[in-house]
N, C-alpha and C. Protein backbone atom coordinates (compact mmCIF):
# COMPACT_ATOMS: atom_id res chain seq x y z
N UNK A 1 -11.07 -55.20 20.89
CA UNK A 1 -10.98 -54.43 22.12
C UNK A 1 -9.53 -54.01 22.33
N UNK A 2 -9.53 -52.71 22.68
CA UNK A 2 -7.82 -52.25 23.14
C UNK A 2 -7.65 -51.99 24.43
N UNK A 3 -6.81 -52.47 25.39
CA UNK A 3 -6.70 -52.50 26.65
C UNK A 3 -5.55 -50.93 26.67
N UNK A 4 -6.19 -50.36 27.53
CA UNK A 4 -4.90 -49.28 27.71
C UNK A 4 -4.74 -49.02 29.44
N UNK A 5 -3.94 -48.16 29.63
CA UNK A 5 -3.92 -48.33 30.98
C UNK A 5 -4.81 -47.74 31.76
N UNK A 6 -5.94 -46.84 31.26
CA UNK A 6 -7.32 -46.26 31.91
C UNK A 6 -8.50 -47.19 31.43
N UNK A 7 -8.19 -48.36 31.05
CA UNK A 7 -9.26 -49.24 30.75
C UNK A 7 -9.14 -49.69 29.72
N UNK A 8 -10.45 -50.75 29.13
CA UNK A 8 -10.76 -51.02 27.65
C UNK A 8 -11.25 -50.62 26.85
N UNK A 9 -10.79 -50.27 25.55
CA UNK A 9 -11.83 -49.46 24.85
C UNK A 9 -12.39 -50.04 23.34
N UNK A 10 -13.66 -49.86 23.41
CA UNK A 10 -14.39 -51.33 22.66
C UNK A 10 -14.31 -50.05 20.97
N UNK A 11 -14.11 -50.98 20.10
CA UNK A 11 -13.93 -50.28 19.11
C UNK A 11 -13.96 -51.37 17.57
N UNK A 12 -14.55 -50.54 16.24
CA UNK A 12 -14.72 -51.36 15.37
C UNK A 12 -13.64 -51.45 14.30
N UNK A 13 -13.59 -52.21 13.98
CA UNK A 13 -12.20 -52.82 12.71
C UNK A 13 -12.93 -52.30 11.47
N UNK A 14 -12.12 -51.29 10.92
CA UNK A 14 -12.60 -50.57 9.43
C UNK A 14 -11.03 -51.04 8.61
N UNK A 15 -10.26 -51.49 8.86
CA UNK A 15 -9.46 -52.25 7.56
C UNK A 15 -8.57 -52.96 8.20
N UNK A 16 -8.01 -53.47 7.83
CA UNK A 16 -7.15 -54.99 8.63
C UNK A 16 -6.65 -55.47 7.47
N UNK A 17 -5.22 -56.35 8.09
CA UNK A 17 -4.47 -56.42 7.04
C UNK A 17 -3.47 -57.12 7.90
N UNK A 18 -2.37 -58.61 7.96
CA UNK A 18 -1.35 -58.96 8.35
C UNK A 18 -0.57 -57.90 9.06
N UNK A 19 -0.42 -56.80 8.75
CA UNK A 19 0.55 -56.09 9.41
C UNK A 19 -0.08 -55.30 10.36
N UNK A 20 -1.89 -55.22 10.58
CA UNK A 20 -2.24 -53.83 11.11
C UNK A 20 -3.90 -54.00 11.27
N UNK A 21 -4.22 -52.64 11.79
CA UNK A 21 -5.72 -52.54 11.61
C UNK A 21 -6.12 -51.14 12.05
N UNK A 22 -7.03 -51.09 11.39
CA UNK A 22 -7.23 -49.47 11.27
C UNK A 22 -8.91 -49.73 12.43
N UNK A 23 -9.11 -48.79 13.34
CA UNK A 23 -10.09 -49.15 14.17
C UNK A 23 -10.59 -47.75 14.96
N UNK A 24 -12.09 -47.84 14.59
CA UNK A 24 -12.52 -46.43 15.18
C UNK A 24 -13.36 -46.89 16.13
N UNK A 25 -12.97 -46.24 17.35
CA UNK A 25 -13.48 -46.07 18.65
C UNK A 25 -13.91 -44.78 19.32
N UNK A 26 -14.51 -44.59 20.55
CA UNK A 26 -15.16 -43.42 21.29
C UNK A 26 -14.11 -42.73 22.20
N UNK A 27 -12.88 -43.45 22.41
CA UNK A 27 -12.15 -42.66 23.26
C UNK A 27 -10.96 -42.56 22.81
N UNK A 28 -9.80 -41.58 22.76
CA UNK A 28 -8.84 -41.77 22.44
C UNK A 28 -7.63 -42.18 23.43
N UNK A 29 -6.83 -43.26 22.72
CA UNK A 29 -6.03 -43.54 23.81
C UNK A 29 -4.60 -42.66 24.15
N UNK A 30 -3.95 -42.60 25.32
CA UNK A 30 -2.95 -42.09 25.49
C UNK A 30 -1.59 -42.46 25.09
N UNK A 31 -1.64 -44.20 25.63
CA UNK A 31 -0.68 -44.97 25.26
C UNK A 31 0.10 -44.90 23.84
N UNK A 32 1.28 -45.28 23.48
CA UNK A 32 1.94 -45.37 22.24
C UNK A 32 2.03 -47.22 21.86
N UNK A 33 1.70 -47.77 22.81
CA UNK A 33 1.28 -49.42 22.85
C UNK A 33 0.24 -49.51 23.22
N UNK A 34 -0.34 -50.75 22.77
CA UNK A 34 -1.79 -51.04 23.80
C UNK A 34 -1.94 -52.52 23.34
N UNK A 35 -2.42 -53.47 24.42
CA UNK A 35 -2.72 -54.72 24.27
C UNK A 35 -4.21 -55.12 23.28
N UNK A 36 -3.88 -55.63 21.99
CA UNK A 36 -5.56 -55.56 21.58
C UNK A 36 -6.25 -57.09 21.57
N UNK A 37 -7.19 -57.05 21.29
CA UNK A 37 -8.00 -58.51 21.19
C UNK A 37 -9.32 -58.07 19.94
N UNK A 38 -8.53 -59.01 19.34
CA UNK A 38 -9.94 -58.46 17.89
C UNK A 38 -10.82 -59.89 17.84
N UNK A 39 -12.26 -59.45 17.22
CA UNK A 39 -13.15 -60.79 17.25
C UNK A 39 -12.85 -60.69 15.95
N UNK A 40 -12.91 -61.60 15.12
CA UNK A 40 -12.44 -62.04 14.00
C UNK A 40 -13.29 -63.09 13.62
N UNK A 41 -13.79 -63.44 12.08
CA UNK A 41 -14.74 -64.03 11.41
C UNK A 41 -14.09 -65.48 11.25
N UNK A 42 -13.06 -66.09 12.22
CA UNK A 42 -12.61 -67.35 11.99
C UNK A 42 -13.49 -68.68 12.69
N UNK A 43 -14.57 -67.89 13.28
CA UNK A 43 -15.87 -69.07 13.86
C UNK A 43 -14.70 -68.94 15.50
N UNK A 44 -13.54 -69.01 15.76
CA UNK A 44 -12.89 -69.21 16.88
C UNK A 44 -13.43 -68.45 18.22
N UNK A 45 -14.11 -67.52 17.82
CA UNK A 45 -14.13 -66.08 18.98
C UNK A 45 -13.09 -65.09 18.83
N UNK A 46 -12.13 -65.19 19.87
CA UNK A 46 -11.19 -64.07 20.05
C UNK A 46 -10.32 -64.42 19.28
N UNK A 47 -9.27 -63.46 18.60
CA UNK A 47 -8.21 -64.03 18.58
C UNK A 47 -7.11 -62.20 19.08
N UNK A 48 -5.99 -63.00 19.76
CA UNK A 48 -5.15 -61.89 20.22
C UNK A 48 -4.04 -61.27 19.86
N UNK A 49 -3.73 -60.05 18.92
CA UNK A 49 -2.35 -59.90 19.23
C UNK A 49 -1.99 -58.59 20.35
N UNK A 50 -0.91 -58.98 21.02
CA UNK A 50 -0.46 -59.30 22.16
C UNK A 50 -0.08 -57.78 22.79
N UNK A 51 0.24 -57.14 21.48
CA UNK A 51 0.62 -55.94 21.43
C UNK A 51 0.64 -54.80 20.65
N UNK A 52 0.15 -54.11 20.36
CA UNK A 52 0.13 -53.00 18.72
C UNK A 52 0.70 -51.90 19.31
N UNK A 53 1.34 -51.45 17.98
CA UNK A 53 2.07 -50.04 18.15
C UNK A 53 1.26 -49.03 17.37
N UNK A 54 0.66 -48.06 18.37
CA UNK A 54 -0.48 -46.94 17.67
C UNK A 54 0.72 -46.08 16.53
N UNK A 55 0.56 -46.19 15.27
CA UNK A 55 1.10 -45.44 14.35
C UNK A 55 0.23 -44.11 14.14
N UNK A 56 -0.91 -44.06 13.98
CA UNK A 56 -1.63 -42.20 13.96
C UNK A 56 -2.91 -42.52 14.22
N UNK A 57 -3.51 -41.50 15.24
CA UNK A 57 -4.23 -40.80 16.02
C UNK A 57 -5.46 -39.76 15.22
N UNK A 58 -6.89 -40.20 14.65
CA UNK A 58 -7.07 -38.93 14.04
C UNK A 58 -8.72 -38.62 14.40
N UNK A 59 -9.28 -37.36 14.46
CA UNK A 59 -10.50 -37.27 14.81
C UNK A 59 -11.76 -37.92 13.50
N UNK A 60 -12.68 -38.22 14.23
CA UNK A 60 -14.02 -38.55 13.08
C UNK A 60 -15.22 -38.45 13.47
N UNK A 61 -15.62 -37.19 12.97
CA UNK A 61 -17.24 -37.16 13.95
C UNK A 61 -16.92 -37.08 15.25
N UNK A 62 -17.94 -38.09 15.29
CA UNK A 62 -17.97 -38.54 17.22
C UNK A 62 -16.90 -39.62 17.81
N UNK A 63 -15.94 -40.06 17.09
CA UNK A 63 -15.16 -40.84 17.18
C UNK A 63 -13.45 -40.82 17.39
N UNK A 64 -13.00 -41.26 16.78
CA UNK A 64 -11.18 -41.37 16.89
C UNK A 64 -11.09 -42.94 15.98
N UNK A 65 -10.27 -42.53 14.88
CA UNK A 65 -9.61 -43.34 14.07
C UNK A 65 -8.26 -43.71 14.34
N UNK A 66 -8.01 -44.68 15.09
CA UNK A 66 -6.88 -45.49 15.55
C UNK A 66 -6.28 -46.45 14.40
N UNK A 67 -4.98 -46.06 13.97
CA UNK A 67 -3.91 -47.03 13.14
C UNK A 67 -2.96 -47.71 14.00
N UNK A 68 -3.31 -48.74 14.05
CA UNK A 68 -2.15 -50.00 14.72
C UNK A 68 -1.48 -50.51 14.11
N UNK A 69 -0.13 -50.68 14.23
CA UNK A 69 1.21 -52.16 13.56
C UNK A 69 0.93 -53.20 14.41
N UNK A 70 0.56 -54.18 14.35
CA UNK A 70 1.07 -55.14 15.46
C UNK A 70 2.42 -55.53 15.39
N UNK A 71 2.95 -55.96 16.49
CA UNK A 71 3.84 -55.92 16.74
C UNK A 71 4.40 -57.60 16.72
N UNK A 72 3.49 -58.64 16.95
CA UNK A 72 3.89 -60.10 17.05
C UNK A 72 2.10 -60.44 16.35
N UNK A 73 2.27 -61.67 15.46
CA UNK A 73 1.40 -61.99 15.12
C UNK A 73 1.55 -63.58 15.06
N UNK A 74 1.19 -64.24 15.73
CA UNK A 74 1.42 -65.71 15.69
C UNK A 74 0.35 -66.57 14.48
N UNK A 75 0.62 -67.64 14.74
CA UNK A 75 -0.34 -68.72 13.45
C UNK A 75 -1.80 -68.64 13.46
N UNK A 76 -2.27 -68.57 14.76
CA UNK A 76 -3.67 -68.60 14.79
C UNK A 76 -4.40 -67.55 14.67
N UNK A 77 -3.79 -65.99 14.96
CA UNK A 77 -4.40 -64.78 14.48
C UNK A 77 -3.84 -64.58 13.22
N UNK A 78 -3.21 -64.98 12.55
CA UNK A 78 -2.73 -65.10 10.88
C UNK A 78 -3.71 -65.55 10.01
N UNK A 79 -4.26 -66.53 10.77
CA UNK A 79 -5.28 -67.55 10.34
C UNK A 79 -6.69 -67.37 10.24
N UNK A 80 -6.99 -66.06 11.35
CA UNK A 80 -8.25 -65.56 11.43
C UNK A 80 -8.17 -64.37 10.65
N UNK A 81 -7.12 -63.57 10.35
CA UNK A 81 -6.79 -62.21 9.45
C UNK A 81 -7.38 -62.68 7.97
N UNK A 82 -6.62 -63.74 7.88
CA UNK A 82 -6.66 -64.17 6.65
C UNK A 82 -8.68 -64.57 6.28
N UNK A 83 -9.03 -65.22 6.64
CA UNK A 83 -10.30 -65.33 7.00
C UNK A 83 -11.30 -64.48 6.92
N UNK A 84 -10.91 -63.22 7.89
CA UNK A 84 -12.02 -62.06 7.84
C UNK A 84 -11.44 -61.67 6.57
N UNK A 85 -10.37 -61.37 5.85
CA UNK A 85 -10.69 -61.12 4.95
C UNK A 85 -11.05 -61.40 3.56
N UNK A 86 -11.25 -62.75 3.60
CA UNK A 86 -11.61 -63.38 2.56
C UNK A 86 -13.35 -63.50 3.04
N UNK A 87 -13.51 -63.61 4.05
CA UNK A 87 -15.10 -63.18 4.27
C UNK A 87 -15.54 -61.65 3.86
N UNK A 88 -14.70 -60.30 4.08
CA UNK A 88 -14.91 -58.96 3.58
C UNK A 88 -15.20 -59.03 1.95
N UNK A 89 -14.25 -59.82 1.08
CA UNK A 89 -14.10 -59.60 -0.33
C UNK A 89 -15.54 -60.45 -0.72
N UNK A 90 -15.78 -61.22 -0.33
CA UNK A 90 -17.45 -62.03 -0.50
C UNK A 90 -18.31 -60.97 -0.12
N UNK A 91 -18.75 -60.39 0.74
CA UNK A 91 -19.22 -59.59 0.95
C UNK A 91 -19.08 -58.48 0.72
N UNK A 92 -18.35 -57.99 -0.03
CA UNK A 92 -18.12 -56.66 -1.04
C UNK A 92 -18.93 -57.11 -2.23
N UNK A 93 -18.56 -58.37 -2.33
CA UNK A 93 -19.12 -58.59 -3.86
C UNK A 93 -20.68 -58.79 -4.11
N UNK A 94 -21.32 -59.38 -2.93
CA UNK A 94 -22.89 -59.67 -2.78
C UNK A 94 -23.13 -58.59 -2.02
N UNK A 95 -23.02 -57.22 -1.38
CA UNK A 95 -23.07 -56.51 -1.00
C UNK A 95 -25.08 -56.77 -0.04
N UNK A 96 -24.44 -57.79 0.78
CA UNK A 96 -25.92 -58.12 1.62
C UNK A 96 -26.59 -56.51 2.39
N UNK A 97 -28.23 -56.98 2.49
CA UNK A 97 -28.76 -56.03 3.28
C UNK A 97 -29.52 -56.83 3.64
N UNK A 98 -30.00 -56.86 4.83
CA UNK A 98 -31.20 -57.44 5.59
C UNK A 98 -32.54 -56.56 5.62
N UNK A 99 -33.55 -57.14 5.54
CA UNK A 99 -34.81 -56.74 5.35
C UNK A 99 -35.51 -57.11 6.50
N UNK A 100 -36.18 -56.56 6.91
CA UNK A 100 -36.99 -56.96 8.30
C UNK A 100 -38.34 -56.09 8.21
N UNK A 101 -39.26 -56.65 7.48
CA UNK A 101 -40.51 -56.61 7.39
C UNK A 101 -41.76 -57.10 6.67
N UNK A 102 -43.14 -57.24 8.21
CA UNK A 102 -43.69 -58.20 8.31
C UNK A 102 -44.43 -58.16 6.92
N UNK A 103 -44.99 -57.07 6.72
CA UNK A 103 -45.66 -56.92 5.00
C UNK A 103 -45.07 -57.60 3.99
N UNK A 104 -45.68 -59.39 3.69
CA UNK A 104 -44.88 -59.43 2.94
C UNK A 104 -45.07 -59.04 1.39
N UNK A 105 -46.49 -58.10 1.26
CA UNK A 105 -46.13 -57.79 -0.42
C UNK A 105 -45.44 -56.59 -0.76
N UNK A 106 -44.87 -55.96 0.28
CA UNK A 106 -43.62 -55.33 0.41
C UNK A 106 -42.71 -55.30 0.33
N UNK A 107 -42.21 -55.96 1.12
CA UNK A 107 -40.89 -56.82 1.28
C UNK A 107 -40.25 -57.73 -0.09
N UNK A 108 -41.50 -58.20 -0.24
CA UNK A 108 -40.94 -58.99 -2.01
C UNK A 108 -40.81 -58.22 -3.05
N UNK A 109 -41.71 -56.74 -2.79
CA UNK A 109 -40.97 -56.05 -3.82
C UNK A 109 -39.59 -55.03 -3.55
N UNK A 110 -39.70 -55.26 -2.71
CA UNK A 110 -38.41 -54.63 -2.16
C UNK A 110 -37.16 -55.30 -2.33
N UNK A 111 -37.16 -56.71 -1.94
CA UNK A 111 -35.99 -57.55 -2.39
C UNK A 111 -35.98 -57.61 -3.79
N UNK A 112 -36.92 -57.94 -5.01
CA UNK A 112 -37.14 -57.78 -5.86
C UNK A 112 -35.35 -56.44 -6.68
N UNK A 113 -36.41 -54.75 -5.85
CA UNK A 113 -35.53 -54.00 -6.75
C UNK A 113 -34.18 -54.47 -6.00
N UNK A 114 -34.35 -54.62 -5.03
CA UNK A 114 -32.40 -54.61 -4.20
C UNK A 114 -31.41 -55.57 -4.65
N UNK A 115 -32.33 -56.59 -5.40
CA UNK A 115 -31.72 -57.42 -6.11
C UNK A 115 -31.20 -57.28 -7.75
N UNK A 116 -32.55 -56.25 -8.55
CA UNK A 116 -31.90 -55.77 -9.54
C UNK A 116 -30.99 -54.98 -9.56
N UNK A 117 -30.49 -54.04 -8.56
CA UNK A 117 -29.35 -53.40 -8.11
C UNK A 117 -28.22 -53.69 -7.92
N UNK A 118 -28.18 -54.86 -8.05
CA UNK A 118 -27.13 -55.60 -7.38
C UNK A 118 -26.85 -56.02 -5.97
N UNK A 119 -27.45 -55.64 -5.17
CA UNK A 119 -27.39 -56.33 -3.47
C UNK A 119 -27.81 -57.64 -3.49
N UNK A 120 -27.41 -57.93 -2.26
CA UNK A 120 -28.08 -59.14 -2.19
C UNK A 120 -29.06 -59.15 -0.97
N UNK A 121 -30.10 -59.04 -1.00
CA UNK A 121 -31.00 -58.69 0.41
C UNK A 121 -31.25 -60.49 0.91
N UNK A 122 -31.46 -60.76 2.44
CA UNK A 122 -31.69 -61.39 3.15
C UNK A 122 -33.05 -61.01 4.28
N UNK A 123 -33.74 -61.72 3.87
CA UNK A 123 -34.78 -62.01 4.80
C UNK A 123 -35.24 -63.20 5.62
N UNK A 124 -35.27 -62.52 6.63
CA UNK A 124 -35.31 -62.96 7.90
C UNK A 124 -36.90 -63.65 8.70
N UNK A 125 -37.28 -64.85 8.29
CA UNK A 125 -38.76 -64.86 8.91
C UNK A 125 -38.93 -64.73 10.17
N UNK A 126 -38.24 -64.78 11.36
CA UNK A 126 -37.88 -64.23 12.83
C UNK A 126 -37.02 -63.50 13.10
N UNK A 127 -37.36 -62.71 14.21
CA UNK A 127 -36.29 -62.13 14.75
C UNK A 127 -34.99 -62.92 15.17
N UNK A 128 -34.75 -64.28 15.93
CA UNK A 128 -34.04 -64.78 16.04
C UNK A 128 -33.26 -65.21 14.93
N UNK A 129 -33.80 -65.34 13.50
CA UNK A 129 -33.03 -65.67 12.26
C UNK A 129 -31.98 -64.46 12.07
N UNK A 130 -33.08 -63.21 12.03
CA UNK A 130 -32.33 -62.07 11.94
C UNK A 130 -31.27 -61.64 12.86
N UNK A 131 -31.28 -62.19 13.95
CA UNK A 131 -30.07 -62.10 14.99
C UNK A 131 -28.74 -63.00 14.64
N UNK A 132 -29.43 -64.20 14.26
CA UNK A 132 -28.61 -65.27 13.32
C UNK A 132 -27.51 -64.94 12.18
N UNK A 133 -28.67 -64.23 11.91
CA UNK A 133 -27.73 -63.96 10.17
C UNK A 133 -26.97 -62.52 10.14
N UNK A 134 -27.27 -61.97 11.55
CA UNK A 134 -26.07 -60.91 11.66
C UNK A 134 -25.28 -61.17 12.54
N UNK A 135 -25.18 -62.16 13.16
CA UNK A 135 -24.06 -62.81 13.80
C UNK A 135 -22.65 -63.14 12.82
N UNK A 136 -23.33 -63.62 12.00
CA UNK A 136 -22.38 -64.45 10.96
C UNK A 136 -21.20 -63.77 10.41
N UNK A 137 -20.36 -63.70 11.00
CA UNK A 137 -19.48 -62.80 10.67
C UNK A 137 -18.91 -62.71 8.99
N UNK A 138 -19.34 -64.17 8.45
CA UNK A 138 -18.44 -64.44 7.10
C UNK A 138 -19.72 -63.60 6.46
N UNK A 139 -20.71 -63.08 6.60
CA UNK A 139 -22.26 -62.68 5.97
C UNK A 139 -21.30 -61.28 5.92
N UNK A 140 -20.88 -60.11 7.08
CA UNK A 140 -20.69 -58.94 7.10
C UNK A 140 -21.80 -57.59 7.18
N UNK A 141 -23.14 -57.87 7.32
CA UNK A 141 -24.23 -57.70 7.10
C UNK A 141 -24.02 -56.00 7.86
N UNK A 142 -24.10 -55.12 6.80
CA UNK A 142 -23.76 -53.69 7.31
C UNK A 142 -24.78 -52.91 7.52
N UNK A 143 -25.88 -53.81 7.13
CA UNK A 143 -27.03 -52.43 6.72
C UNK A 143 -28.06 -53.39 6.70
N UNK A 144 -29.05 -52.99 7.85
CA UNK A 144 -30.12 -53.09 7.95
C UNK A 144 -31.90 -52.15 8.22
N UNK A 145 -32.95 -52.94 6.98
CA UNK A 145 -34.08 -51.96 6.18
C UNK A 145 -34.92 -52.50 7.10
N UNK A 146 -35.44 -51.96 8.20
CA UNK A 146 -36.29 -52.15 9.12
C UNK A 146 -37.23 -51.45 9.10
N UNK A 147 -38.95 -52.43 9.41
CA UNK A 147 -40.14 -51.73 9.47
C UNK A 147 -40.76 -52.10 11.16
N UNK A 148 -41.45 -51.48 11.21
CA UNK A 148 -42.20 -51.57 12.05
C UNK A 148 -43.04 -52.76 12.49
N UNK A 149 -43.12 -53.76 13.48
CA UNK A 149 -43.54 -55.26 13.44
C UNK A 149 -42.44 -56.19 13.55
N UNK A 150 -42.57 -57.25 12.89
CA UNK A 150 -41.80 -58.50 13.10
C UNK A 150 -42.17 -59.11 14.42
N UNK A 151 -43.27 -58.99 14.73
CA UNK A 151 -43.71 -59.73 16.35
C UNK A 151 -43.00 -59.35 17.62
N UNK A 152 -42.06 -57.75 17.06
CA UNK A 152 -41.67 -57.24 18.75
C UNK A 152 -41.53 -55.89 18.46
N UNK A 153 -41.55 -54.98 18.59
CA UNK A 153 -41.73 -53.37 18.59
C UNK A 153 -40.70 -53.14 17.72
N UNK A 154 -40.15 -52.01 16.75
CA UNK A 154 -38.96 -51.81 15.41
C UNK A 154 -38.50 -50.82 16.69
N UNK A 155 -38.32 -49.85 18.09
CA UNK A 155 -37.44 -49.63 19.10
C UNK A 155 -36.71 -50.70 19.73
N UNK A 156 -37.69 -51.91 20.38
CA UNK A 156 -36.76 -52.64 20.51
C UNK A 156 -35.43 -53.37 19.78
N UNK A 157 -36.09 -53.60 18.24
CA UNK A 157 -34.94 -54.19 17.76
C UNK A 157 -33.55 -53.24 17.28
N UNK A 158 -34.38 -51.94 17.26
CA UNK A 158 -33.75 -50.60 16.81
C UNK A 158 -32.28 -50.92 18.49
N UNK A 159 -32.96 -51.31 19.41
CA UNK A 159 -31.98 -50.99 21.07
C UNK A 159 -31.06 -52.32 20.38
N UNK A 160 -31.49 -53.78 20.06
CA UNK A 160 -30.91 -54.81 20.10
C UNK A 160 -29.66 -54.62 19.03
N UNK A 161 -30.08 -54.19 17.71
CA UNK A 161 -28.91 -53.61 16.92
C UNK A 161 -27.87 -52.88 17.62
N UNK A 162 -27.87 -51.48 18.13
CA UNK A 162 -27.31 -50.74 18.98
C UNK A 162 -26.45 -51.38 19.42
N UNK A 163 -26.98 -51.92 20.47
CA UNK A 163 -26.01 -52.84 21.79
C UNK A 163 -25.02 -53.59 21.10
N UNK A 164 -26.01 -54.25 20.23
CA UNK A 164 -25.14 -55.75 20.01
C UNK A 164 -24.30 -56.27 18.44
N UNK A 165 -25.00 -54.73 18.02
CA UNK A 165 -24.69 -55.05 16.47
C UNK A 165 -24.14 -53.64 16.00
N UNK A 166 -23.31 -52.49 16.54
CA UNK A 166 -23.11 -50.96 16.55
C UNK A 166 -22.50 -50.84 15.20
N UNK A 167 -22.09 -51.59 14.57
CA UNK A 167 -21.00 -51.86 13.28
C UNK A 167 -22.81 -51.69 11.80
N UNK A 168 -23.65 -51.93 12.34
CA UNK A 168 -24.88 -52.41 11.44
C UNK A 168 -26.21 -50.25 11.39
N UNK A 169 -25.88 -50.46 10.32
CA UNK A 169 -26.42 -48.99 9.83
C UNK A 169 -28.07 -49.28 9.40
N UNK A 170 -28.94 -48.65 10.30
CA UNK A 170 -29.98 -49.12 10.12
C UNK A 170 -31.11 -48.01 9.21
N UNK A 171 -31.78 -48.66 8.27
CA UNK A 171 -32.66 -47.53 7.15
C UNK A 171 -34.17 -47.79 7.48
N UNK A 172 -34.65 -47.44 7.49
CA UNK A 172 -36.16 -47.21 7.46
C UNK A 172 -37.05 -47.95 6.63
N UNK A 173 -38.21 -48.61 6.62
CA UNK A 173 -39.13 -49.12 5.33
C UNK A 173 -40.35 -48.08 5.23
N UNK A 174 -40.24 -47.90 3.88
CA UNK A 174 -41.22 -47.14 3.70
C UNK A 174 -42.57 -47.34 2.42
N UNK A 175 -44.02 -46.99 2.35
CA UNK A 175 -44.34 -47.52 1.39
C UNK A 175 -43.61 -46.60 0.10
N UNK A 176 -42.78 -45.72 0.48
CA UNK A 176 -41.72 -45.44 -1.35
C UNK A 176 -40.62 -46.42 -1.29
N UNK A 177 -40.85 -47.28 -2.12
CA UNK A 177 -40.16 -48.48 -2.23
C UNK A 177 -38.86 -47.87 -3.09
N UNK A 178 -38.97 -46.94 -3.86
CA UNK A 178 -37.81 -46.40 -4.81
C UNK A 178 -37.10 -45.63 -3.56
N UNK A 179 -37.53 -44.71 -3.07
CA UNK A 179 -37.12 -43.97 -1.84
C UNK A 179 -36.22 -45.17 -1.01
N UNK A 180 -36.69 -46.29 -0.50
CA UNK A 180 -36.27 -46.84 0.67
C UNK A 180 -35.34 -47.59 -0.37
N UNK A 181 -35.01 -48.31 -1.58
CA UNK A 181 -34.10 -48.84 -1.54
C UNK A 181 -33.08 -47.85 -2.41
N UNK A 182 -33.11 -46.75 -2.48
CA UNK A 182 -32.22 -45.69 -2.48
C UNK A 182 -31.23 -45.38 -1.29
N UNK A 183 -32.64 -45.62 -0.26
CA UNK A 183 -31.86 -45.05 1.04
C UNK A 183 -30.96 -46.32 1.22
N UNK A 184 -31.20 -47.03 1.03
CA UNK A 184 -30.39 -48.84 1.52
C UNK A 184 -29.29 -48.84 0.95
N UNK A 185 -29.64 -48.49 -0.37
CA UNK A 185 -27.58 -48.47 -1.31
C UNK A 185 -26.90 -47.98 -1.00
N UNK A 186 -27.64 -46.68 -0.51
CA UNK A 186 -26.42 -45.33 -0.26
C UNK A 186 -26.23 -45.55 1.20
N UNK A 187 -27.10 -46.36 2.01
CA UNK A 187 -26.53 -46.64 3.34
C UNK A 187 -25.37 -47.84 3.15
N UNK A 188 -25.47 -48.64 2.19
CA UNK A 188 -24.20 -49.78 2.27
C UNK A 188 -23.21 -49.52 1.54
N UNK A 189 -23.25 -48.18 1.13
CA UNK A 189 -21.66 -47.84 0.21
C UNK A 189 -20.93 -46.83 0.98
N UNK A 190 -22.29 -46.49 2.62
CA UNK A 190 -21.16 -45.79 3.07
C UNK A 190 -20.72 -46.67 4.34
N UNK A 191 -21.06 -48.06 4.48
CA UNK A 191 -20.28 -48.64 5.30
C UNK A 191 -18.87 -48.89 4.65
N UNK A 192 -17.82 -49.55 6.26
CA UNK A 192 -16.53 -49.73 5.59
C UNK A 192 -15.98 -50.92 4.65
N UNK A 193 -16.90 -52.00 4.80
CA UNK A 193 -16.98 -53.19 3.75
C UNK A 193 -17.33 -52.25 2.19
N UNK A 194 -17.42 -51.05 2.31
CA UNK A 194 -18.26 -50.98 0.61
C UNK A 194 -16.48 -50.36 0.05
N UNK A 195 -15.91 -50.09 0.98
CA UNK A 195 -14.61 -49.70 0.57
C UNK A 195 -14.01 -50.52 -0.22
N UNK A 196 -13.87 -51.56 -0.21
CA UNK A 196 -13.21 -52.71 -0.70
C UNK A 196 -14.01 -53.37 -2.29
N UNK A 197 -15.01 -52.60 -2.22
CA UNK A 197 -15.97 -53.35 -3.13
C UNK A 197 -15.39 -53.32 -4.66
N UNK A 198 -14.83 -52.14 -5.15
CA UNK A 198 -14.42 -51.82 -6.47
C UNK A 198 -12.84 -53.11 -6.39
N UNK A 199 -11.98 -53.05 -5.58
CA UNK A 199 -11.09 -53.84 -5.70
C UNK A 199 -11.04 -55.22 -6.07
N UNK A 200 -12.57 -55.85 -5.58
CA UNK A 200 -12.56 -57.40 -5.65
C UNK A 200 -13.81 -57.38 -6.98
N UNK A 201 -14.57 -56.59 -7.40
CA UNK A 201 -15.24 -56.10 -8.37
C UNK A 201 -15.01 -57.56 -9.59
């Protein structure tokens, strides 16, 4: 989150690094400082630095791509930097997708190809697992293959992603099983974890 002086503005971490973080959000800020607070994959919750200096400003889509320096970085957000990104490079490398559907002679063939592909698909026997296992920040879980069912409507969970999970790119199940895990690869290489993927390769 970046605090500026017309408010907070909630926004996602697309690269991070000891010195910085690159973060696209819905509004652009005015400020040339801004107070940030990043959630970070250290199990801790928050962690804060105190102050960032906006280095460049750039449009994206519907968005704004914000580059920050921080400016003071103490031991315990060092500690969580370090962390998320040793959780990103795991997850570049198993390149997870979640599966969420109730058919299961579907679903097994579906994990099946996503697995000869190289992903690593995760399935979820509840919705609450599936809330679980995209919580997990060290998981990184970018992309989720949703059908229709799972014991609560595929809108509702379609709203629950949204809200609570906006960072998570959601694909469709379909009975073209070649089709849908086409659509799934090419949805997780265009998240920002797939950036990193050739480097830790």
């Amino acid at each position: 989150m970046l605090y500026a002086s017309a408010g907070p503005l909630h926004g996602m971490i697309e690269n991070l690094s000891q010195s910085g973080a690159l973060v696209s959000a819905a509004t652009r800020p005015l400020e040339h400082q801004l107070d940030v607070e990043l959630r970070l994959s250290d199990g801790g919750g928050w962690a804060t630095a105190r102050i960032a200096r906006i280095v460049r400003v750039e449009p994206d889509d519907q968005a704004w791509r914000i580059a920050l320096a921080f400016d003071r970085v103490d031991a315990s957000l060092r500690h969580a930097i370090e962390t998320a990104i040793a959780s990103a490079r795991g997850a570049a490398r198993r390149r997870p997708i979640l599966v969420i559907d109730e058919n299961s002679d579907r679903k097994r063939d579906l994990i099946a190809r996503l697995s000869n592909r190289g992903m690593t698909p995760l399935a979820p026997k509840t919705p609450l697992e599936a809330l679980d296992l995209l919580s997990r920040s060290q998981l990184h879980v970018g992309v989720c293959l949703l059908a229709p069912g799972f014991g609560v409507p595929s809108t509702d969970l379609r709203a629950v992603l949204s809200d609570a999970f906006p960072w998570v790119s959601v694909a469709e199940i379909t009975d073209d099983l070649d089709a849908t895990t086409h659509q799934a690869i090419d949805t997780w290489y265009a998240t920002p974890i797939a950036r990193i993927a050739d480097a830790v390769a």
